[in-house]
C-alpha atoms as a PDB file:
ATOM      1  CA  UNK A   1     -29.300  -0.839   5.998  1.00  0.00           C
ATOM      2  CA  UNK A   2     -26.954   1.735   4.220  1.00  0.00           C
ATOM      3  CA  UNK A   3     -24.366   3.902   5.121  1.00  0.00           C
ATOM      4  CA  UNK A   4     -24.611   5.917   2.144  1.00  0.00           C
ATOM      5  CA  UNK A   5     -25.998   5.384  -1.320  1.00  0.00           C
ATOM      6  CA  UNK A   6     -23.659   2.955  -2.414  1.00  0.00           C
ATOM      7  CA  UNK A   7     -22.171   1.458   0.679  1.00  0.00           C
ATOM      8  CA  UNK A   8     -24.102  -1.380   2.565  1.00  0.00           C
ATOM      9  CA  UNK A   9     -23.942  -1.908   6.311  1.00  0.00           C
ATOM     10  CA  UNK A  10     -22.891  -5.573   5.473  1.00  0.00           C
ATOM     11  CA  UNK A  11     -20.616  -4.262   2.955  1.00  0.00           C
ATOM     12  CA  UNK A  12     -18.985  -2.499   5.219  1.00  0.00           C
ATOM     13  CA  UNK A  13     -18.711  -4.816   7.922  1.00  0.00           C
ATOM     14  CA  UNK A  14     -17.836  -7.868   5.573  1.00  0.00           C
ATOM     15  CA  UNK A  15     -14.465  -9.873   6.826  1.00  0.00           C
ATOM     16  CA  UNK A  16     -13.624 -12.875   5.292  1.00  0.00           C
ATOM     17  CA  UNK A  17     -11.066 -13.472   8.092  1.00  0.00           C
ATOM     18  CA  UNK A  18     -14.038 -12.993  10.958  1.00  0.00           C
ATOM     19  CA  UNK A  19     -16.151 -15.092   8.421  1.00  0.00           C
ATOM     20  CA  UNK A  20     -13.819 -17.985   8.328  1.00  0.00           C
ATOM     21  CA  UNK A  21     -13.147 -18.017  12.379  1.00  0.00           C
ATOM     22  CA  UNK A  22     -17.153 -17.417  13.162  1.00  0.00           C
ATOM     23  CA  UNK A  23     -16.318 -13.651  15.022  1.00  0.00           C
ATOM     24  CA  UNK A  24     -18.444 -11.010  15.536  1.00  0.00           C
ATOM     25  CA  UNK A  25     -17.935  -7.863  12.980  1.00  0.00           C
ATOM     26  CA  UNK A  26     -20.214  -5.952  13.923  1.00  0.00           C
ATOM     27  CA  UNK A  27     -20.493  -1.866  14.701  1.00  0.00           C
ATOM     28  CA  UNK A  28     -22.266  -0.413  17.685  1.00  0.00           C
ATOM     29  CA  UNK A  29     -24.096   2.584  17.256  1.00  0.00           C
ATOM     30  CA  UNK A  30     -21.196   5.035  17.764  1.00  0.00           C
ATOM     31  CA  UNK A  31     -19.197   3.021  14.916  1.00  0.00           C
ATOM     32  CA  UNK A  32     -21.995   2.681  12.634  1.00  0.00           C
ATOM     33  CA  UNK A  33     -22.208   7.019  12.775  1.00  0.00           C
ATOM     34  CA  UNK A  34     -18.629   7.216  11.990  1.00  0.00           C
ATOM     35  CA  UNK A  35     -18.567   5.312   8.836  1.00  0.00           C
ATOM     36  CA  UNK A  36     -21.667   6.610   7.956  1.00  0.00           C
ATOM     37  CA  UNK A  37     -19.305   9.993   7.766  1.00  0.00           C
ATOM     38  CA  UNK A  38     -17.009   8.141   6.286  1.00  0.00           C
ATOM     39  CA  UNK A  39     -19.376   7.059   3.288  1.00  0.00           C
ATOM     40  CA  UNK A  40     -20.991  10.471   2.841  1.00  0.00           C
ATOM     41  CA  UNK A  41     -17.583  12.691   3.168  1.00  0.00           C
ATOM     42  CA  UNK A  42     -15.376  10.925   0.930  1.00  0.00           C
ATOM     43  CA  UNK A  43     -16.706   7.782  -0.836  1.00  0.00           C
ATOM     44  CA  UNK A  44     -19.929   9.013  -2.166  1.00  0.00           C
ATOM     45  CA  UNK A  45     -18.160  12.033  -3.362  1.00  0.00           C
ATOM     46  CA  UNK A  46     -15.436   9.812  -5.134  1.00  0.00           C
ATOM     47  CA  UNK A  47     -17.730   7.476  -6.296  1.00  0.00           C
ATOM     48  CA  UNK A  48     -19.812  10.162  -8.225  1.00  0.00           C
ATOM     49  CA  UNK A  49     -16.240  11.213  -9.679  1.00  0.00           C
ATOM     50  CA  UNK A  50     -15.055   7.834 -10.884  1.00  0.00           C
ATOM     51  CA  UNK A  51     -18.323   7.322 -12.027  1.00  0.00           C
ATOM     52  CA  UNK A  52     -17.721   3.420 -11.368  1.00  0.00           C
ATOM     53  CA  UNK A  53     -18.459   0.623  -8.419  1.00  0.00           C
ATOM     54  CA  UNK A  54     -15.773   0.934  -6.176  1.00  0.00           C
ATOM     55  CA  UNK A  55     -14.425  -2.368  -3.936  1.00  0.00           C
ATOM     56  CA  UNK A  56     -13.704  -2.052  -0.056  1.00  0.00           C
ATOM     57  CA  UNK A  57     -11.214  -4.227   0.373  1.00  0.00           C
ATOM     58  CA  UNK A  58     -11.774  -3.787   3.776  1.00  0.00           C
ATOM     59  CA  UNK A  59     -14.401  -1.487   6.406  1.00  0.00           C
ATOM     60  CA  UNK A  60     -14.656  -2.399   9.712  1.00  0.00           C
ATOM     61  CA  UNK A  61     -12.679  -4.563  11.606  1.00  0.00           C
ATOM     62  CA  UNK A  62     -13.652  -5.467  15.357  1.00  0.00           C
ATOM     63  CA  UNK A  63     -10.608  -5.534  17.718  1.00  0.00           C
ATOM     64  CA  UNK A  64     -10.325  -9.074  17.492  1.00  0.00           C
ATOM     65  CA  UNK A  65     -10.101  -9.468  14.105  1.00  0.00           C
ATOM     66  CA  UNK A  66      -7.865  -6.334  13.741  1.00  0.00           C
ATOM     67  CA  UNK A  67      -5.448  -8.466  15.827  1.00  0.00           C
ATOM     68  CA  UNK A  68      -5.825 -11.357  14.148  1.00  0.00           C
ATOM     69  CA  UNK A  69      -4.642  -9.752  10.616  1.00  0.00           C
ATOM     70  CA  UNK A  70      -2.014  -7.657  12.182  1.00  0.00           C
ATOM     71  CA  UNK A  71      -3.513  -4.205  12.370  1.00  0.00           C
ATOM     72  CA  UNK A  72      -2.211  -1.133  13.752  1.00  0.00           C
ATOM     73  CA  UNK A  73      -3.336  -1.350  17.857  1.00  0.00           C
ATOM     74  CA  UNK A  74      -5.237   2.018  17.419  1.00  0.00           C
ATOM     75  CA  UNK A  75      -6.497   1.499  13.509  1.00  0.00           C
ATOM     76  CA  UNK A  76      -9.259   3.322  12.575  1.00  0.00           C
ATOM     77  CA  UNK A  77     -10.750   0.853  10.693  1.00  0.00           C
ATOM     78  CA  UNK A  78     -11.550  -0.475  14.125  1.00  0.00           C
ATOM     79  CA  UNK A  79     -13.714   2.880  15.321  1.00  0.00           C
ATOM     80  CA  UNK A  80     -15.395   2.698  11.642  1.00  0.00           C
ATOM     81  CA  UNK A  81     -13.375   5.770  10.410  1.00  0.00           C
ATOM     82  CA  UNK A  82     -11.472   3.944   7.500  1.00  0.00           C
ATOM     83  CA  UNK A  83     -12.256   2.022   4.930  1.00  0.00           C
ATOM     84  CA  UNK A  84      -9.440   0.404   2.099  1.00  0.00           C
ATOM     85  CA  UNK A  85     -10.244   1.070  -1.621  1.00  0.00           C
ATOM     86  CA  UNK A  86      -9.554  -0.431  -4.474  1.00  0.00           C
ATOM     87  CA  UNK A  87      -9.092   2.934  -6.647  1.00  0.00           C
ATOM     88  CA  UNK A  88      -5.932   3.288  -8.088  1.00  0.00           C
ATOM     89  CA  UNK A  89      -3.740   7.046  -8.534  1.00  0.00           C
ATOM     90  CA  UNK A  90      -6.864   8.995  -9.815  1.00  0.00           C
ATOM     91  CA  UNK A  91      -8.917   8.189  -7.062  1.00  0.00           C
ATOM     92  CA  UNK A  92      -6.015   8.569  -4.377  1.00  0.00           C
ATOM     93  CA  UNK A  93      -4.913  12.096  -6.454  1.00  0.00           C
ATOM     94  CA  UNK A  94      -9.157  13.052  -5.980  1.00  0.00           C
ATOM     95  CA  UNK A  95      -9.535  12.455  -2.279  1.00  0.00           C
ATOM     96  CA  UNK A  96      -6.075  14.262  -1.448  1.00  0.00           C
ATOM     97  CA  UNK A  97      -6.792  17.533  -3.628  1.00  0.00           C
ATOM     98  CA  UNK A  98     -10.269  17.600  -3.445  1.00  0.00           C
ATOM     99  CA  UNK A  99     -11.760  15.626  -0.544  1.00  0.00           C
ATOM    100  CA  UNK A 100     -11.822  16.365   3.437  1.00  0.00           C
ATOM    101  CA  UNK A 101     -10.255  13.133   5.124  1.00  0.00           C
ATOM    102  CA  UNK A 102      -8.463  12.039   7.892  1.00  0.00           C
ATOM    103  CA  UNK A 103      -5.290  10.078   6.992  1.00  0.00           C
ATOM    104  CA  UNK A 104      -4.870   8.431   3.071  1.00  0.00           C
ATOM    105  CA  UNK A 105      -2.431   6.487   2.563  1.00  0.00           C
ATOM    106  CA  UNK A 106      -0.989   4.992  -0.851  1.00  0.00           C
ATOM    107  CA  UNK A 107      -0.289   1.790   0.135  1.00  0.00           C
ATOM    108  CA  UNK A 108       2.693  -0.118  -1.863  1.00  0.00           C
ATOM    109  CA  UNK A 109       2.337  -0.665  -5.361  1.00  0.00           C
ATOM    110  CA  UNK A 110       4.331   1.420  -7.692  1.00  0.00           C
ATOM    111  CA  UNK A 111       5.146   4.720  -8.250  1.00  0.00           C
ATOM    112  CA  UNK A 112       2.156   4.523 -11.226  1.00  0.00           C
ATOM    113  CA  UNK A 113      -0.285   3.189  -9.007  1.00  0.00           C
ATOM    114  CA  UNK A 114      -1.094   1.649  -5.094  1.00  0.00           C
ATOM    115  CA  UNK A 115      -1.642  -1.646  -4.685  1.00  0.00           C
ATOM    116  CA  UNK A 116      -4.765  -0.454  -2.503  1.00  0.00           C
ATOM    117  CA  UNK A 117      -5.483   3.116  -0.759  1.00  0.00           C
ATOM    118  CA  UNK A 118      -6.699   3.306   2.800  1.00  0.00           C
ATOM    119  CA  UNK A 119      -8.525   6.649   3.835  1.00  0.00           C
ATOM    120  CA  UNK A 120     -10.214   7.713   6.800  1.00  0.00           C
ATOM    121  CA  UNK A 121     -12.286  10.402   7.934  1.00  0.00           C
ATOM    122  CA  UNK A 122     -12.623  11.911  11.933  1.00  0.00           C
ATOM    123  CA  UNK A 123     -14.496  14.568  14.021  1.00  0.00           C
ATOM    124  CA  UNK A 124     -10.396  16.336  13.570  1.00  0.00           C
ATOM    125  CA  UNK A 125      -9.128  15.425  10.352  1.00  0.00           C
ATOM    126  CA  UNK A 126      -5.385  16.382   9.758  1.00  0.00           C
ATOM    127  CA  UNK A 127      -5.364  15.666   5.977  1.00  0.00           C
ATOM    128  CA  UNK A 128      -2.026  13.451   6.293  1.00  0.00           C
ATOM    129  CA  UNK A 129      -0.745  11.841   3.146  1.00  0.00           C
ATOM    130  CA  UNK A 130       1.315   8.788   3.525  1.00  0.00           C
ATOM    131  CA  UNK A 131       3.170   6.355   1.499  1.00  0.00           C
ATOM    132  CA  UNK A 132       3.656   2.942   2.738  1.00  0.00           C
ATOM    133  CA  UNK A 133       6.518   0.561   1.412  1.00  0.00           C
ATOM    134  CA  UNK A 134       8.170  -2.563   2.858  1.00  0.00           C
ATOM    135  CA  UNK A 135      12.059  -2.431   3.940  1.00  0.00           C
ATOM    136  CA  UNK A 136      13.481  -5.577   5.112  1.00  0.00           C
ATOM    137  CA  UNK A 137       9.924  -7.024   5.800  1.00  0.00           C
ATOM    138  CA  UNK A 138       8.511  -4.357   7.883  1.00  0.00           C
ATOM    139  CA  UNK A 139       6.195  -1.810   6.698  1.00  0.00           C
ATOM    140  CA  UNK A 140       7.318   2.136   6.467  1.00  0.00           C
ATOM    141  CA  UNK A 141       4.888   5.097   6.288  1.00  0.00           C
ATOM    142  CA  UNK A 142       6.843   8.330   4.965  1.00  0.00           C
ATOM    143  CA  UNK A 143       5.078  11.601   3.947  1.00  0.00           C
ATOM    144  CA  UNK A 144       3.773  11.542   0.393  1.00  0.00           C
END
């Protein structure tokens, strides 16, 4: 099944974490309709930019596995609204000046490029731009 034209369900859904401790990853129907948003709003669009494959670092993550990495108690990723891309400052510069989205977030890296950018998209999207960076271990999200 596909979310879009270039985004799988498995794809989407893949965890190597939930693949190495046999969990369940999967979406229910009200999941699988959000990132099917997801796909159609913002990665199709970029991908038809970039005009190149584009790596999801990481979809969908069921609660459990959302705990089990550390995410954020009410991530998106776990209501199938986010998705983290492997698209450097031109993609990142793309979905924040031409794309509708939820939260993007240039996470770490350099001031040149992210070391991965997360993105989501909602049923209220506030179009807030983010930077993380780590101060004395801990993560910090500041306005872009």
């Amino acid at each position: 099944m596909n979310l879009s034209a270039h985004v799988t369900l498995k794809e989407f859904q893949s965890s190597g974490l939930a693949t190495l401790r046999n969990l369940n990853n999967q979406m229910n129907e009200s999941q699988i309709a959000s990132a099917k948003l997801l796909c159609e709003k913002v990665f199709e669009p970029l991908r038809i930019h970039l005009n190149i494959p584009i790596q999801i670092s990481s979809g969908f993550r069921s609660l459990q596995v959302n705990k089990m990495i550390g995410g954020s108690k009410t991530s998106q990723h776990t209501k199938g609204e986010a998705m983290d891309l492997q698209i450097g400052a031109k993609g990142f510069n793309f979905i924040k000046d031409k794309l509708e989205f939820d939260q993007l977030i240039w996470e770490f890296g350099n001031d040149e490029n992210p070391s991965w950018v997360h993105v989501s998209y909602s049923s209220k999207n506030r179009k807030q731009v983010l930077k993380a960076t780590k101060k004395n271990g801990k993560t910090i999200y500041s306005n872009y």
